[in-house]
N, C-alpha and C. Protein backbone atom coordinates (compact mmCIF):
# COMPACT_ATOMS: atom_id res chain seq x y z
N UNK A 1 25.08 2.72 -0.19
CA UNK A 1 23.81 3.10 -0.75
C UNK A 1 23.60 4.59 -0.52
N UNK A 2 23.01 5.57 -1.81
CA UNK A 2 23.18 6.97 -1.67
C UNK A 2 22.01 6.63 -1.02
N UNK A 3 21.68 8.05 -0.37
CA UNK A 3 20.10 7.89 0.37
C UNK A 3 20.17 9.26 0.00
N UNK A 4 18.81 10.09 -0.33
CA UNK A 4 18.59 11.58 -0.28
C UNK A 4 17.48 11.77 0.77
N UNK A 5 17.82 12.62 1.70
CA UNK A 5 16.99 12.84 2.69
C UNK A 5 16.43 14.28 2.42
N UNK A 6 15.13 14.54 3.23
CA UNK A 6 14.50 15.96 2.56
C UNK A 6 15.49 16.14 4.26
N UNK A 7 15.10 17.95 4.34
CA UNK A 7 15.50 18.37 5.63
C UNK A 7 14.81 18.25 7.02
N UNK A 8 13.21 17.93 6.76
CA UNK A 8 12.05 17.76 7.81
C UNK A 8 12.50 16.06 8.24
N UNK A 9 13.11 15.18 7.82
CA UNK A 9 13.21 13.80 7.40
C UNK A 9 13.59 13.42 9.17
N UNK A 10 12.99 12.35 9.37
CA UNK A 10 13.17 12.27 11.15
C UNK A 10 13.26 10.82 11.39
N UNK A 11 13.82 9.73 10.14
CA UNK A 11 13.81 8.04 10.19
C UNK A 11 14.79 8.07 9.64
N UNK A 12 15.85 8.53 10.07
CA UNK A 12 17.42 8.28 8.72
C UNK A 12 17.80 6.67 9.39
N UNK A 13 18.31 6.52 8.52
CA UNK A 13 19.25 5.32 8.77
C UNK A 13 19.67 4.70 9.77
N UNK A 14 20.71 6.31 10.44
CA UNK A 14 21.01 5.96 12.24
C UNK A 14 20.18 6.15 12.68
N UNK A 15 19.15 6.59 12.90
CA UNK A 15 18.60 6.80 14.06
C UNK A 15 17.15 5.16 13.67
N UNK A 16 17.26 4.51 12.41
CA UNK A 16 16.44 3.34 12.93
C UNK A 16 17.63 2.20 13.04
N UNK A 17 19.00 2.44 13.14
CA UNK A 17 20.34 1.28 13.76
C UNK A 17 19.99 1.79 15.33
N UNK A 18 19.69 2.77 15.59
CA UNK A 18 19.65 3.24 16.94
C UNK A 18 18.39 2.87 17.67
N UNK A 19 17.14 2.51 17.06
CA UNK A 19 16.05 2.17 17.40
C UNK A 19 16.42 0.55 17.73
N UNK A 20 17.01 -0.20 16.70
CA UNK A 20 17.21 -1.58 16.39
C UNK A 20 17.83 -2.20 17.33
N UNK A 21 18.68 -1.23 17.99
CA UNK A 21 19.81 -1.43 19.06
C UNK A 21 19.21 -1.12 20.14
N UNK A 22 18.36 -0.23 20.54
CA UNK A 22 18.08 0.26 21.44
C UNK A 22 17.03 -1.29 22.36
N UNK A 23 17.24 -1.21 23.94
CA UNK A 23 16.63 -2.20 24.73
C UNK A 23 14.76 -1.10 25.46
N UNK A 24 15.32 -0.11 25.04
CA UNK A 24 13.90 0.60 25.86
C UNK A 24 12.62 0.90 25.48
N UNK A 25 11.83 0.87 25.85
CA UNK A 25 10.22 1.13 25.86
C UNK A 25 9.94 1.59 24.67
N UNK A 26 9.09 0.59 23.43
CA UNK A 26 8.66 1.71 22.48
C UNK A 26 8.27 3.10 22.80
N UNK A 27 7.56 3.13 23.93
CA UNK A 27 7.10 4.12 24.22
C UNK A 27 8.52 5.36 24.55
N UNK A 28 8.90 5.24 24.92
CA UNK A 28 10.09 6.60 25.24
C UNK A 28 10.75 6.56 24.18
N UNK A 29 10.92 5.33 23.50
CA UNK A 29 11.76 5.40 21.69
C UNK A 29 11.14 6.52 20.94
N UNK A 30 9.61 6.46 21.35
CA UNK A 30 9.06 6.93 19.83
C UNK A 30 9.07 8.45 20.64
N UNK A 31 8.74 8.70 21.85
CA UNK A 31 9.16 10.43 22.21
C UNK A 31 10.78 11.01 21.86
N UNK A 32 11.80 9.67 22.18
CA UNK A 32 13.24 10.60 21.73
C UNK A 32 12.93 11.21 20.51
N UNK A 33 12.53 10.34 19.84
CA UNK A 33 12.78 10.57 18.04
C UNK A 33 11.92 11.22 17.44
N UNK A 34 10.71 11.36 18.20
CA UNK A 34 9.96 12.71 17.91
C UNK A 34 9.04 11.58 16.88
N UNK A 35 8.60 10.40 17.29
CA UNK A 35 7.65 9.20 16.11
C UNK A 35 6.48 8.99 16.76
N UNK A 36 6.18 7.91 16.04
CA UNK A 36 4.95 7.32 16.60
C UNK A 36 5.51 5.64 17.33
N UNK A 37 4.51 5.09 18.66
CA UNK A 37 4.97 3.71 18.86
C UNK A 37 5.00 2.36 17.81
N UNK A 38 4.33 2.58 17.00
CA UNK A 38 4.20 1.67 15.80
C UNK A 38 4.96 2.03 14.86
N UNK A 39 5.83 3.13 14.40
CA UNK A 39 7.06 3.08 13.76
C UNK A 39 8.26 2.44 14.00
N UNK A 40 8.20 2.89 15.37
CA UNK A 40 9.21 2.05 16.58
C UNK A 40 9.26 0.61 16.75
N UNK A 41 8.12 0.29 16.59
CA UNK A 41 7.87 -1.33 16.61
C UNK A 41 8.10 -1.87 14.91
N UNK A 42 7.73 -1.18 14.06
CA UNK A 42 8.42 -1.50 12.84
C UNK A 42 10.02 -2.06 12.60
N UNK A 43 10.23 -0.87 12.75
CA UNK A 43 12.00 -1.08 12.64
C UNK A 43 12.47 -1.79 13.96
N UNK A 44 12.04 -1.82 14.83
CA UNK A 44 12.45 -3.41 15.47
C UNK A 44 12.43 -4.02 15.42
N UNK A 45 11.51 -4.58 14.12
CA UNK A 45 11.35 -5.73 13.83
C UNK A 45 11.93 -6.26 12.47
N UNK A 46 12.48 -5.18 11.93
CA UNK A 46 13.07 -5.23 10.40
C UNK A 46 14.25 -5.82 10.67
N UNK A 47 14.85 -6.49 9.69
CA UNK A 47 16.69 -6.61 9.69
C UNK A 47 17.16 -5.72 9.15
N UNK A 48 16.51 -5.01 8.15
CA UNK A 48 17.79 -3.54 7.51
C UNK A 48 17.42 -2.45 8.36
N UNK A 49 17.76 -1.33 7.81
CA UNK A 49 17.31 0.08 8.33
C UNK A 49 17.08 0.46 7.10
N UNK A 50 17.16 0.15 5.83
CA UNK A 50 16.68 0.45 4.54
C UNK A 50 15.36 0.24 4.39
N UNK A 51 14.99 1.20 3.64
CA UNK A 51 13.45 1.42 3.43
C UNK A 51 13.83 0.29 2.01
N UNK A 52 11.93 -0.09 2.15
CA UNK A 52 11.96 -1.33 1.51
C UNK A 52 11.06 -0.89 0.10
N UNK A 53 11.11 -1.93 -0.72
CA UNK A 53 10.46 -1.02 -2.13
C UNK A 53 9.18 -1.09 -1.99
N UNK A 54 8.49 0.06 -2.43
CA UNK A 54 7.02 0.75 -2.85
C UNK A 54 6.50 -0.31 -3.79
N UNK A 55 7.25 -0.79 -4.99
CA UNK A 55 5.80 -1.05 -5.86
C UNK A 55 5.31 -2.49 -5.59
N UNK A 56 4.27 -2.42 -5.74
CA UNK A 56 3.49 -3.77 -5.59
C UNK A 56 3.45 -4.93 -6.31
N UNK A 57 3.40 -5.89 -5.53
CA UNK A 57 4.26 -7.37 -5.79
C UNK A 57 3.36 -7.67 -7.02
N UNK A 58 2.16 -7.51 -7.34
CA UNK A 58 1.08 -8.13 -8.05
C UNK A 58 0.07 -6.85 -8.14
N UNK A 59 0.01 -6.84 -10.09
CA UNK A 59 -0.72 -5.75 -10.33
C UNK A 59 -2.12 -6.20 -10.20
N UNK A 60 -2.80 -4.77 -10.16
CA UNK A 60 -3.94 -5.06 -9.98
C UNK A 60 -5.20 -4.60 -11.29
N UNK A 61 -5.71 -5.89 -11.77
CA UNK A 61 -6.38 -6.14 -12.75
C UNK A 61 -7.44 -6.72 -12.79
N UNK A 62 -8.57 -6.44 -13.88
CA UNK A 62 -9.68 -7.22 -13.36
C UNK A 62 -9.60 -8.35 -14.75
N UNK A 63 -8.36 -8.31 -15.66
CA UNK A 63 -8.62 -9.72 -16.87
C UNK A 63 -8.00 -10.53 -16.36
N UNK A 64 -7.95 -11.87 -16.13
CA UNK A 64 -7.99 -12.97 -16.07
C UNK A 64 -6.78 -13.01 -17.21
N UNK A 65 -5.18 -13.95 -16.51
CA UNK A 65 -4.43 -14.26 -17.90
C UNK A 65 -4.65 -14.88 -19.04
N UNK A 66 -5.61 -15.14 -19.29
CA UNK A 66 -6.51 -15.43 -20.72
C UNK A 66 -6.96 -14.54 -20.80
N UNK A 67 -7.40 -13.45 -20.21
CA UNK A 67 -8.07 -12.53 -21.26
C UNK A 67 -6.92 -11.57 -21.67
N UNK A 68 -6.11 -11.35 -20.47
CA UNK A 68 -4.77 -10.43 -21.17
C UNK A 68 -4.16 -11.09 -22.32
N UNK A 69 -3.63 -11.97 -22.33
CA UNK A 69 -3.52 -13.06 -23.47
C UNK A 69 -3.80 -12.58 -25.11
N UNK A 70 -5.37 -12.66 -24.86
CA UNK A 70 -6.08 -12.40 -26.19
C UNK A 70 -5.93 -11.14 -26.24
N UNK A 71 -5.49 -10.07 -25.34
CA UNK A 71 -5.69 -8.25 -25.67
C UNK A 71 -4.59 -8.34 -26.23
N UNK A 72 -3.37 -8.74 -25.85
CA UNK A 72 -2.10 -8.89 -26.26
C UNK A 72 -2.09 -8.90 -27.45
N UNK A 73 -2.75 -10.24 -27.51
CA UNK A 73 -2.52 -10.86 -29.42
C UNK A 73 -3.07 -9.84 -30.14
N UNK A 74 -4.23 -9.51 -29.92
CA UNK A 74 -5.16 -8.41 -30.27
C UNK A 74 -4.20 -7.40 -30.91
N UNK A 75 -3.31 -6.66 -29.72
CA UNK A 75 -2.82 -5.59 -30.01
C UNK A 75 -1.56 -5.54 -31.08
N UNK A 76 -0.95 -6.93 -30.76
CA UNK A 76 0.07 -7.52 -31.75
C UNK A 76 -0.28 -7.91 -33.39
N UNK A 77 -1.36 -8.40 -33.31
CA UNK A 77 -1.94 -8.30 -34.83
C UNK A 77 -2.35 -7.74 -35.33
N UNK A 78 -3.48 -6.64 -34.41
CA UNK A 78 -3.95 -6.05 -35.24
C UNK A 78 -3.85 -4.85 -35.49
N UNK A 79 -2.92 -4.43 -34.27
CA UNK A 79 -1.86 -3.18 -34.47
C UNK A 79 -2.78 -2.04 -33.98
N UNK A 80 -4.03 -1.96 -33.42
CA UNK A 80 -5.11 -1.36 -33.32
C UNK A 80 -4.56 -0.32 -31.99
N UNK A 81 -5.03 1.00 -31.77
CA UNK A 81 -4.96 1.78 -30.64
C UNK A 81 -5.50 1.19 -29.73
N UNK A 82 -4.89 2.28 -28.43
CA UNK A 82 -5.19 1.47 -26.92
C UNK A 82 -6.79 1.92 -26.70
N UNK A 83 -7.49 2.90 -27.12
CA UNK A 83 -8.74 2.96 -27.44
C UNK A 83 -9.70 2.32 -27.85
N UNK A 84 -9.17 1.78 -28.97
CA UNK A 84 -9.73 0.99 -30.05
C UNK A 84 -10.05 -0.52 -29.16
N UNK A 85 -8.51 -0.71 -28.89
CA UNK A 85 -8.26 -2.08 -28.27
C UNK A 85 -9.20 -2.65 -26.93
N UNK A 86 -9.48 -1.04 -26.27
CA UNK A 86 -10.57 -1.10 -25.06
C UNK A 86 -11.80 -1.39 -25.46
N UNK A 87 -12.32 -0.83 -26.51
CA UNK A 87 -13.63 -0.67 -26.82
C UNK A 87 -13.80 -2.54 -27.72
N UNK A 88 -12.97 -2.90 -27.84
CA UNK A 88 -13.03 -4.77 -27.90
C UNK A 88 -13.16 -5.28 -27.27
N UNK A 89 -12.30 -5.09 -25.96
CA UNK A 89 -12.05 -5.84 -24.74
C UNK A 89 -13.41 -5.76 -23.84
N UNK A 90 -13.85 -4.95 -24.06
CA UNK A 90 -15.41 -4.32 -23.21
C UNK A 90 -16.09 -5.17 -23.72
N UNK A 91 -16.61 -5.06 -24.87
CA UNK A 91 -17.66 -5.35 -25.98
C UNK A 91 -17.63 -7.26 -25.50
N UNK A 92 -15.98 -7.66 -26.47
CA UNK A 92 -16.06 -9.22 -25.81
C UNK A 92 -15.38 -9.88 -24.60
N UNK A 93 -14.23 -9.58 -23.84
CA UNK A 93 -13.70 -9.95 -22.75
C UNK A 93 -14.45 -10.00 -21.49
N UNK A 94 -14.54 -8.30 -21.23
CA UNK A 94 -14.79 -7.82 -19.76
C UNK A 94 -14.73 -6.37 -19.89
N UNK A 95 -16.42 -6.37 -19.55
CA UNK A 95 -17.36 -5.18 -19.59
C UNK A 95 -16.58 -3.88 -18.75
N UNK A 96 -15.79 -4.39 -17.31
CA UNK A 96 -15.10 -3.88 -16.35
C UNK A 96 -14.11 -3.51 -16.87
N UNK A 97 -13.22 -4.07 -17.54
CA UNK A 97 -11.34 -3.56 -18.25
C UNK A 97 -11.84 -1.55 -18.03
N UNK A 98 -10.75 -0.99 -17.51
CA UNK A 98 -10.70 0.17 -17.31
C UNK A 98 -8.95 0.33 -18.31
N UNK A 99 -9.35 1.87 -19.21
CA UNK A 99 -7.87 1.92 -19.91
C UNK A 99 -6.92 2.02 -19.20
N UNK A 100 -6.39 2.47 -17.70
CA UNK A 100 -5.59 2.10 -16.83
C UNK A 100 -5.19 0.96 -17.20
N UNK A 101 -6.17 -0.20 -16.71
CA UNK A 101 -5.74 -1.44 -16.22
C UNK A 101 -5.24 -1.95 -17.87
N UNK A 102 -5.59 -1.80 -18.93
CA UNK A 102 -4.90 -2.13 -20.17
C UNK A 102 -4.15 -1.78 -20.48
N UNK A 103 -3.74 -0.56 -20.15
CA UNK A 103 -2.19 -0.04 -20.46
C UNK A 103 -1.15 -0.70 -19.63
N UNK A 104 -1.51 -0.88 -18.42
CA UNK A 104 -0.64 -1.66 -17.45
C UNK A 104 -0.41 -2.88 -18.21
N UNK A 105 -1.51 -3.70 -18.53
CA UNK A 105 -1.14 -5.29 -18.89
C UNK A 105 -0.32 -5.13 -20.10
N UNK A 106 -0.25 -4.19 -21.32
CA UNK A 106 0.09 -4.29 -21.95
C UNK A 106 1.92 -3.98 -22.10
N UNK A 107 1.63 -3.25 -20.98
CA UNK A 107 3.50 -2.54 -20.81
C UNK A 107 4.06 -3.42 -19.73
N UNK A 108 3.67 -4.67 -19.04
CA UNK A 108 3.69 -5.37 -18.07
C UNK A 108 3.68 -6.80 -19.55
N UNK A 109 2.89 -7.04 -19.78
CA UNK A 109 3.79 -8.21 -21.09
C UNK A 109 4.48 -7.74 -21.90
N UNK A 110 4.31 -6.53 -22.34
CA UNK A 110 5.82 -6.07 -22.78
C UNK A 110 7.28 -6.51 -22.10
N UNK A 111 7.16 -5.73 -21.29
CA UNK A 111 9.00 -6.14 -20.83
C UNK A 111 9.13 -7.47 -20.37
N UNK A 112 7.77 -8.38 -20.13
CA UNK A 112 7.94 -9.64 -20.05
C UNK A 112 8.59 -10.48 -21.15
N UNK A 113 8.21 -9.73 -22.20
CA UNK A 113 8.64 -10.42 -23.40
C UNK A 113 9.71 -10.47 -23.55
């Protein structure tokens, strides 16, 4: 696995195999390595030393999969802009839909498809 490290970078790889391995005191762990004790206790508790992925398991939306549903169809039939498509979704779905959160659902059933 390539890894790109910046030069300030102070959690490489070895040095959390070296944490993982290590039997001594969070506390003197996290002064060798120049961390905090709760980083230390992290990666002791991990099985990789690989950093784990960022994006989030479950987007965050305020339509209900029935209402994404109907924006969907919406957008599929009636071919209408993501503007357009908001100012529907407001009017009859949900007053709350922010164009964020519609662009997400919509590029999120996309590649579902």
């Amino acid at each position: 696995m390539l890894i790109h490290l910046h030069k300030q970078a102070t959690m490489t790889p070895k040095i959390r195999a070296a944490i993982q391995a290590s039997d001594e005191p969070a506390s003197a762990l996290a002064e060798r390595f120049g961390t905090t004790e709760q980083t230390v206790y992290k990666w002791k508790h991990r099985d990789s030393v690989h950093d784990r992925s960022h994006t989030p398991h479950r987007l965050q939306t305020t339509l209900t999969p029935a209402q994404e549903a109907v924006a969907v169809a919406l957008r599929t039939t009636l071919l209408v802009s993501l503007d357009d498509l908001l100012a529907v979704v407001r009017e009859f779905l949900n007053p709350n839909a922010s164009r964020s959160g519609l662009d997400r659902c919509l590029h999120h059933r996309q590649r579902a498809a």
